[in-house]
N, C-alpha and C. Protein backbone atom coordinates (compact mmCIF):
# COMPACT_ATOMS: atom_id res chain seq x y z
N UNK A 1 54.73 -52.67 44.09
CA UNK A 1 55.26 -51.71 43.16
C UNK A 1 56.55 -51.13 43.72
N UNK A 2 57.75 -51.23 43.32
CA UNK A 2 58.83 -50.59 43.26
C UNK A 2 58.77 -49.31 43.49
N UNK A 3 59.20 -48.34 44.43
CA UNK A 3 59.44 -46.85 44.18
C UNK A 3 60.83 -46.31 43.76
N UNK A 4 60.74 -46.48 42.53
CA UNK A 4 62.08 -45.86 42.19
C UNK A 4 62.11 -45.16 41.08
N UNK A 5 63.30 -45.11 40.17
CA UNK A 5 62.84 -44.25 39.34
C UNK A 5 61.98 -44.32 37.98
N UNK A 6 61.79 -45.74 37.95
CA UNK A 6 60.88 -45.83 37.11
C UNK A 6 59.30 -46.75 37.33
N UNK A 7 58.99 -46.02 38.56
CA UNK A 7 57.63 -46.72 39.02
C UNK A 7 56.64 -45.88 38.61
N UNK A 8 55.51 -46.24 38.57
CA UNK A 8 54.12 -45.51 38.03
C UNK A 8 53.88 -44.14 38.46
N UNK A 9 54.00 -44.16 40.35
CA UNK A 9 53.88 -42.24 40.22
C UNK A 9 54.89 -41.85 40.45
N UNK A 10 56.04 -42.42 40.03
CA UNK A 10 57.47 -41.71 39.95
C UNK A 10 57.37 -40.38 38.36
N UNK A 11 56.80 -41.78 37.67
CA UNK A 11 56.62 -41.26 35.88
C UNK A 11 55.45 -40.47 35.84
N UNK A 12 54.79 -40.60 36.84
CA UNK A 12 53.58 -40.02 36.17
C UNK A 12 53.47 -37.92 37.22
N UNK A 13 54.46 -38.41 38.30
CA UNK A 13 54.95 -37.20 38.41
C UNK A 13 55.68 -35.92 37.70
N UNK A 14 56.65 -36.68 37.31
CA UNK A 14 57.31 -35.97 36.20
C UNK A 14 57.04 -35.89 35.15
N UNK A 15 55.90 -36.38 34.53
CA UNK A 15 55.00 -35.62 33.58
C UNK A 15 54.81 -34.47 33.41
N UNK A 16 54.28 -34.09 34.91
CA UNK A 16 54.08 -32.68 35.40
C UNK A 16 53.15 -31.99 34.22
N UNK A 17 52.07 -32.31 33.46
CA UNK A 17 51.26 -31.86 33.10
C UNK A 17 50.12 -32.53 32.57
N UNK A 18 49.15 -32.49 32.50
CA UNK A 18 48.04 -33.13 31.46
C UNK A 18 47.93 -33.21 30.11
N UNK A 19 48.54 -32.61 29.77
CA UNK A 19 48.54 -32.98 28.35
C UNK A 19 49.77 -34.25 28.28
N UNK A 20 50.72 -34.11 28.92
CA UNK A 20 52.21 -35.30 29.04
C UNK A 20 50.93 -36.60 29.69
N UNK A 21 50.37 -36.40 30.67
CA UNK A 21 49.53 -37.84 31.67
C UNK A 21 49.02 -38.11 30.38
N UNK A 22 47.76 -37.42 29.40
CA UNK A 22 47.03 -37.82 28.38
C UNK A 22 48.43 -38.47 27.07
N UNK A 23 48.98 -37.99 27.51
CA UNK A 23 49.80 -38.47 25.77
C UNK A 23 50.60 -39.94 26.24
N UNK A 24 50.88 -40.13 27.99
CA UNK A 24 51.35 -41.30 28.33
C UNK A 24 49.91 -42.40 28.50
N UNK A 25 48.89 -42.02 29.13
CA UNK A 25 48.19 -43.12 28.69
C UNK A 25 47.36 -43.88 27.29
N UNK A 26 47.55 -42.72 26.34
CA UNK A 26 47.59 -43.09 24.76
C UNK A 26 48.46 -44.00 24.06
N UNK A 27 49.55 -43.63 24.64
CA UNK A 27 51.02 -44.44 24.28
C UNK A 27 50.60 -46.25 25.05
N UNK A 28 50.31 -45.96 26.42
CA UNK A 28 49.92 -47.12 26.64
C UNK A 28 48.89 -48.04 26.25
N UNK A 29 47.68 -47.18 25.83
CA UNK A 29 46.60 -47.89 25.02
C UNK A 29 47.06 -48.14 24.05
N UNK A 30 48.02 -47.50 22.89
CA UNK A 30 48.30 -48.18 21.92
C UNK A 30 49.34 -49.38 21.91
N UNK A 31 49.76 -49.29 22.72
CA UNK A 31 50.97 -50.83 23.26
C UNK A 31 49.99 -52.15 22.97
N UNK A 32 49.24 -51.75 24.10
CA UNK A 32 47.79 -52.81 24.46
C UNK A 32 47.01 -53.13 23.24
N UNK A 33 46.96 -52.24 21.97
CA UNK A 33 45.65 -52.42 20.98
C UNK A 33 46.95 -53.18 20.15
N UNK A 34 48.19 -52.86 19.95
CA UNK A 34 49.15 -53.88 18.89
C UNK A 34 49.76 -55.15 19.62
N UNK A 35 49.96 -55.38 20.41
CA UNK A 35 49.80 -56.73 21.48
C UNK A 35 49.16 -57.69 21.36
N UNK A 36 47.89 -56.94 21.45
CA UNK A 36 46.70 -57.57 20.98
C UNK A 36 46.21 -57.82 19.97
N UNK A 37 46.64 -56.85 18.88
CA UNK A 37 46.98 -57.32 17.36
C UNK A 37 47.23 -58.22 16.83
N UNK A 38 48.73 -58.52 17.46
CA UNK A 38 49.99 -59.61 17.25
C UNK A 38 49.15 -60.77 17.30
N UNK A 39 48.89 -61.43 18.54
CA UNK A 39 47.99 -62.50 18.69
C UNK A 39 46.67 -62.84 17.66
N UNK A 40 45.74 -61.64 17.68
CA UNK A 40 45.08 -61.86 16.61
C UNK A 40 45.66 -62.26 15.86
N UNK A 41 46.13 -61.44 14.75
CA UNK A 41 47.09 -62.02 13.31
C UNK A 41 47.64 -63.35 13.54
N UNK A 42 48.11 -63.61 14.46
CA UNK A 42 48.65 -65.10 14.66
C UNK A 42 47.60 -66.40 14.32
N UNK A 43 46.68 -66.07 15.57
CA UNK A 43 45.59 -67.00 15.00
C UNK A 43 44.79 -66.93 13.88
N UNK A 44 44.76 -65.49 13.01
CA UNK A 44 44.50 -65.55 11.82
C UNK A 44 45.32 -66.29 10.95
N UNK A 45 45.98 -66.49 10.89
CA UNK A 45 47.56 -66.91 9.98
C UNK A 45 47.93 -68.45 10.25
N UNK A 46 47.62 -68.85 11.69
CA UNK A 46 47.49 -70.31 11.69
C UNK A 46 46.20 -70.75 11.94
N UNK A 47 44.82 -70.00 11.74
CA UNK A 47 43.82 -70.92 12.02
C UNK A 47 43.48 -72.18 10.90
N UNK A 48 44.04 -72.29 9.90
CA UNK A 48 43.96 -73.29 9.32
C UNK A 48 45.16 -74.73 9.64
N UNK A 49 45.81 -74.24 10.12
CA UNK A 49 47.02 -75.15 10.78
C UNK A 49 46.52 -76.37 11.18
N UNK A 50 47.28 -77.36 10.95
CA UNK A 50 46.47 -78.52 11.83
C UNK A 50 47.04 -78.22 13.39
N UNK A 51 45.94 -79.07 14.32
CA UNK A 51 46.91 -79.49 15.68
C UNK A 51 47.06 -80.39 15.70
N UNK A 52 48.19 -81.10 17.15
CA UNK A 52 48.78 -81.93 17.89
C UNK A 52 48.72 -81.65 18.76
N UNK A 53 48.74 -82.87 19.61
CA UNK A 53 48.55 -82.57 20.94
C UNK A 53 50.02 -83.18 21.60
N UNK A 54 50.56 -81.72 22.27
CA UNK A 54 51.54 -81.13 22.70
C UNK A 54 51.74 -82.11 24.62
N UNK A 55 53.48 -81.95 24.98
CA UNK A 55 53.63 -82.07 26.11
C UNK A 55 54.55 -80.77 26.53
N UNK A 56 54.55 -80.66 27.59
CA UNK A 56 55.01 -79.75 28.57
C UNK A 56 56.46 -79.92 29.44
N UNK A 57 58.00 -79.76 29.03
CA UNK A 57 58.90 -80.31 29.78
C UNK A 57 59.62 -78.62 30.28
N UNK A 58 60.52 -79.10 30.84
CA UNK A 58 61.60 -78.16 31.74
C UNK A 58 60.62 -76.83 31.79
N UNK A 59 59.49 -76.78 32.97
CA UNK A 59 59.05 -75.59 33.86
C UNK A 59 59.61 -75.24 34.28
N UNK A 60 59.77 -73.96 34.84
CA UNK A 60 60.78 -72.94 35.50
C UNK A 60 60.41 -71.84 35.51
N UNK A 61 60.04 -71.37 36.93
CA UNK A 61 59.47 -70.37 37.27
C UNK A 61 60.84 -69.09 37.21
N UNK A 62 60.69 -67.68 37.43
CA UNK A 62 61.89 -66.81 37.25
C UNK A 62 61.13 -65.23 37.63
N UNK A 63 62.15 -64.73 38.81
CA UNK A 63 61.58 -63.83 39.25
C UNK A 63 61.84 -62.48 38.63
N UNK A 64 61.27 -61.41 38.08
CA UNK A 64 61.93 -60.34 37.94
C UNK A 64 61.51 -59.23 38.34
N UNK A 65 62.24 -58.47 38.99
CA UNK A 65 62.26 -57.08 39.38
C UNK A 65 61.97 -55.66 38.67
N UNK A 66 61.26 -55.31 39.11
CA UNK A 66 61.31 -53.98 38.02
C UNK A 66 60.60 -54.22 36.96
N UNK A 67 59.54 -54.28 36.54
CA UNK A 67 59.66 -54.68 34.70
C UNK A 67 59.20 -53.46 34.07
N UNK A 68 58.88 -52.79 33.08
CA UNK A 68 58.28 -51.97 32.26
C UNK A 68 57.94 -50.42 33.13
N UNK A 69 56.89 -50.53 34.03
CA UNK A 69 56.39 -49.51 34.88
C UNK A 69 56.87 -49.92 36.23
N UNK A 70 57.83 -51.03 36.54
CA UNK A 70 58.51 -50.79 38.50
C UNK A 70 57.45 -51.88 38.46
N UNK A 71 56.84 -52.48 37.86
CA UNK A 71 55.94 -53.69 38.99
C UNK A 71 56.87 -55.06 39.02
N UNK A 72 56.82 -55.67 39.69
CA UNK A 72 57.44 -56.90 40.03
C UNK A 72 56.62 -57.79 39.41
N UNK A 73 57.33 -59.19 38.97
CA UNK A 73 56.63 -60.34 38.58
C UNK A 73 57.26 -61.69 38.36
N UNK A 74 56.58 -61.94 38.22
CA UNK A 74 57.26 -63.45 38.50
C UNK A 74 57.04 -64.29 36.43
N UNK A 75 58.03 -64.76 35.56
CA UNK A 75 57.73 -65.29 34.46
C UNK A 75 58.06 -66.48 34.61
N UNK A 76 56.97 -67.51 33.87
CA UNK A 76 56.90 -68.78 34.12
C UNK A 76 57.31 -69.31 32.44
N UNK A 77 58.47 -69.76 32.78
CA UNK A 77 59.26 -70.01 31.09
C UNK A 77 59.02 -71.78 31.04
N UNK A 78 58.41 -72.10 30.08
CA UNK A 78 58.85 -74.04 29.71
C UNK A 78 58.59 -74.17 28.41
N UNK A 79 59.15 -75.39 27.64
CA UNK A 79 58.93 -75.57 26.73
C UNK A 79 58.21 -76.92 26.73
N UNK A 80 57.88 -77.23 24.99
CA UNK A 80 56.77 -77.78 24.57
C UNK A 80 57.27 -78.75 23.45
N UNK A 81 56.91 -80.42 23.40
CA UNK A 81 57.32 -81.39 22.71
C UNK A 81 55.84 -81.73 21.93
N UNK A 82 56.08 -81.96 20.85
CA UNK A 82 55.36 -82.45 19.78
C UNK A 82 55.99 -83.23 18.71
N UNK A 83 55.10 -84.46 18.30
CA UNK A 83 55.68 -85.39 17.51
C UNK A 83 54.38 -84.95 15.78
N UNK A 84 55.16 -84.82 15.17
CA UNK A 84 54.39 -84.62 13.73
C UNK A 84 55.07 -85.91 12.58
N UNK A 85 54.34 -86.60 11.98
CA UNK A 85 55.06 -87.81 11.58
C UNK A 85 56.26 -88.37 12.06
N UNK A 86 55.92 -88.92 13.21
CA UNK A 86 57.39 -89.54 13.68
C UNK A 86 58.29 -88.48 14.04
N UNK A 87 58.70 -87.70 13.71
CA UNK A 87 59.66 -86.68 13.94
C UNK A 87 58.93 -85.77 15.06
N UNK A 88 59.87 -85.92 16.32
CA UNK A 88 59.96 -85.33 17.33
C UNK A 88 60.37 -83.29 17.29
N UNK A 89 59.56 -82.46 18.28
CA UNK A 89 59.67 -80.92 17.82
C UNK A 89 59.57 -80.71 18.93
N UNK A 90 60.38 -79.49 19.50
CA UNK A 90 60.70 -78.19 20.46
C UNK A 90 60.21 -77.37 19.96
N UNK A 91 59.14 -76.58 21.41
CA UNK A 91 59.38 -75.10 21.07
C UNK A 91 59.31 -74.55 22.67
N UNK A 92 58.99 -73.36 22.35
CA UNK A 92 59.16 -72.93 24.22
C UNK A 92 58.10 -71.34 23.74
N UNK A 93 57.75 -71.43 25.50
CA UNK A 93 57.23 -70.38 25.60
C UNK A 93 57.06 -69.85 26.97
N UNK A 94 56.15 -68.31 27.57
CA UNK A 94 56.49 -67.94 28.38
C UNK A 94 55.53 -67.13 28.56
N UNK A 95 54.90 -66.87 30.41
CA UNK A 95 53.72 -66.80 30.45
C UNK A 95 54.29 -65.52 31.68
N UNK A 96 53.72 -64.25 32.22
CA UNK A 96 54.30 -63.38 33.56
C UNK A 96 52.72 -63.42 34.09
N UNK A 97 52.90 -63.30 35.70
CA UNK A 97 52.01 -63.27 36.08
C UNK A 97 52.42 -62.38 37.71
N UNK A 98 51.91 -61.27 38.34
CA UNK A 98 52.13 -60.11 39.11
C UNK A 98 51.75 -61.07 40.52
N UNK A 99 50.71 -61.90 40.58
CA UNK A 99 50.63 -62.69 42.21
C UNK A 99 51.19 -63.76 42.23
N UNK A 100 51.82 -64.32 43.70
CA UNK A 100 52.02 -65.44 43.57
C UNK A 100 51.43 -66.68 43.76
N UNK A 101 50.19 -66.25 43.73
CA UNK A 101 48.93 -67.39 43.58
C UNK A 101 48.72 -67.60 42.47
N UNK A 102 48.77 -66.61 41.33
CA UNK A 102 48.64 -67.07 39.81
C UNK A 102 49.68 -67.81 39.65
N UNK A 103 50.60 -67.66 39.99
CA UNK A 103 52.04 -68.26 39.38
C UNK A 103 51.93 -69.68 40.26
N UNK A 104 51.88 -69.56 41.19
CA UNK A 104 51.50 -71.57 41.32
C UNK A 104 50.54 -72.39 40.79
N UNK A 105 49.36 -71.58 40.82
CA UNK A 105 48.38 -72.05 39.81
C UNK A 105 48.47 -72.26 38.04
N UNK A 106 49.32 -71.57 37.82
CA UNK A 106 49.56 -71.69 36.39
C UNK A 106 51.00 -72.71 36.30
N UNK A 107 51.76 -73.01 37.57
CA UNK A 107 52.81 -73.65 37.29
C UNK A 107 52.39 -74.97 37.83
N UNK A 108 51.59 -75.37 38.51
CA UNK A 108 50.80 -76.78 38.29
C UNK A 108 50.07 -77.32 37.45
N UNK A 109 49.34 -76.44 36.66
CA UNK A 109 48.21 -76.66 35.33
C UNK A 109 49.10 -76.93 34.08
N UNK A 110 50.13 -75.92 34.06
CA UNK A 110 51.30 -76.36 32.84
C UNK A 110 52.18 -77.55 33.27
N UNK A 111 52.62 -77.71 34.42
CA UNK A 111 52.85 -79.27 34.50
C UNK A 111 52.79 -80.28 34.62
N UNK A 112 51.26 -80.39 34.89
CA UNK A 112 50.42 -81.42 34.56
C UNK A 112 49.47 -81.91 33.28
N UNK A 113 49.32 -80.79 32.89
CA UNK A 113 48.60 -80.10 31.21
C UNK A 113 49.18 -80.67 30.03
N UNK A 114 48.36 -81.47 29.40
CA UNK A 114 49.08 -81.14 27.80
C UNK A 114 48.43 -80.26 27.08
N UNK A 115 49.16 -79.47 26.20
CA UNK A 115 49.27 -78.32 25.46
C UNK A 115 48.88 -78.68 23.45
N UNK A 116 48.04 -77.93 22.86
CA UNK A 116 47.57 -78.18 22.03
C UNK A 116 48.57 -77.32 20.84
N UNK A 117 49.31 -77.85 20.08
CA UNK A 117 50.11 -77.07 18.81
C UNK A 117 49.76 -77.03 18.06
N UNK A 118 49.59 -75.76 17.52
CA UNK A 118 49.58 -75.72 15.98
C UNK A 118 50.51 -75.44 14.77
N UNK A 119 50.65 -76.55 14.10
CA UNK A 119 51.91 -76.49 13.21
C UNK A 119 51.64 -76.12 12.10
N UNK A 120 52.63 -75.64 10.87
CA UNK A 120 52.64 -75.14 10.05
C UNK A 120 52.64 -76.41 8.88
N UNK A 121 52.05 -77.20 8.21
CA UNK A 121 51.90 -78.20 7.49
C UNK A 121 53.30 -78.56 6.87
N UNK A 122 53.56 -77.33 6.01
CA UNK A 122 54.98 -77.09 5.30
C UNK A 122 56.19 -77.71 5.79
N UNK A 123 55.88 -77.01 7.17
CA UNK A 123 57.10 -76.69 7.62
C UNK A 123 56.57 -77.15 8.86
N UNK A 124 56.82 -78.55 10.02
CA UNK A 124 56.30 -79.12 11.11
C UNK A 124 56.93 -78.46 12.02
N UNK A 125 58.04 -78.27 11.88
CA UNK A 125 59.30 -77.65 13.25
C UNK A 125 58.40 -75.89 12.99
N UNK A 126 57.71 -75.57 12.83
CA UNK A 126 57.05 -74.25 13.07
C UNK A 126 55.69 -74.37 13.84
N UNK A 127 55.58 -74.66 15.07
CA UNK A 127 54.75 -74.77 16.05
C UNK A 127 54.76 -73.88 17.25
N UNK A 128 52.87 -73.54 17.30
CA UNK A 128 53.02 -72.35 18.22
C UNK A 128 51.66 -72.62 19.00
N UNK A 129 51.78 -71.69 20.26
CA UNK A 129 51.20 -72.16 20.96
C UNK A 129 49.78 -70.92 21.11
N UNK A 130 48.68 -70.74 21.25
CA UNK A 130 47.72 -70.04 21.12
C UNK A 130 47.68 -69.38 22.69
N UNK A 131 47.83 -68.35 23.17
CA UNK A 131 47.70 -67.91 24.26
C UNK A 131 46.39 -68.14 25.23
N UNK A 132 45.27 -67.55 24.52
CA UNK A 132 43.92 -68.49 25.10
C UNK A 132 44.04 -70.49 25.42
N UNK A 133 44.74 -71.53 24.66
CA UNK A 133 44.90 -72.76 24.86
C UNK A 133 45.78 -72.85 26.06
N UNK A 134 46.82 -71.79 26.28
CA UNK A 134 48.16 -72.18 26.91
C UNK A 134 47.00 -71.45 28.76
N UNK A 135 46.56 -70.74 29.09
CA UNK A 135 45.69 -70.23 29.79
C UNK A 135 44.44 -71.18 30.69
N UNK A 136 43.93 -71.62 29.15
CA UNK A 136 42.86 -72.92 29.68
C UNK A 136 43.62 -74.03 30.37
N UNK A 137 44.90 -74.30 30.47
CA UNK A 137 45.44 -75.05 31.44
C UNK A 137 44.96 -75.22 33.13
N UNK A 138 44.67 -73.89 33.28
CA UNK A 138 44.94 -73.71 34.43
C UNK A 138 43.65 -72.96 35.09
């Protein structure tokens, strides 16, 4: 954890009261309950989607400093090839992980892994990747 000015008991100092600590960890539970939303709705919205079964090119791990609350982490960015009638598809995606044992472990499983898409029938170049599928990699 970073000590600076925007690390956890940097912020949670200058709160300087309980009612400010209670109204910042509300704010954060609600981050967490629409996050978690998002994803739901997603797989609501494509669970009828067909899949393909997806490959995994240009991995690339990327370090960053500081993020949100001062914690450090490491984001593991690659994208994802799928063929839907003959016609070849890109997409990309991106996974953070705080140890660097997760992050080798997840950057061997995604580059050895194929990845399961789900496309939009309509529209094939609209393919996405399910966070629980992209996880079971590894």
């Amino acid at each position: 954890m970073t000590l600076g000015l925007f690390s956890l008991p940097t912020i949670i100092a200058r709160l300087g009261s309980w009612n400010a600590i209670l109204l910042g960890v509300f704010a954060m539970a609600v981050y967490f309950v629409i996050v978690t939303a998002i994803e739901k709705i997603r797989k609501i919205r494509t669970k009828n989607w067909p899949t393909t079964a997806g490959a995994t090119c240009d991995v690339e791990k990327e370090f960053v400093p500081g993020g949100v609350n001062g914690v450090d982490y490491w984001r593991v960015n690659f994208h994802y090839t799928y063929s839907v009638g003959g016609t070849d598809y890109k997409g990309k995606y991106h996974v953070n992980f705080t140890s660097d044992s997760m992050r080798e472990q997840a950057l061997a499983g995604i580059t050895r892994g194929p990845v399961i898409v789900h496309y939009d029938p309509a529209n094939p170049a609209k393919g996405v990747l399910w966070e629980d599928d992209v996880w079971n990699l590894w």
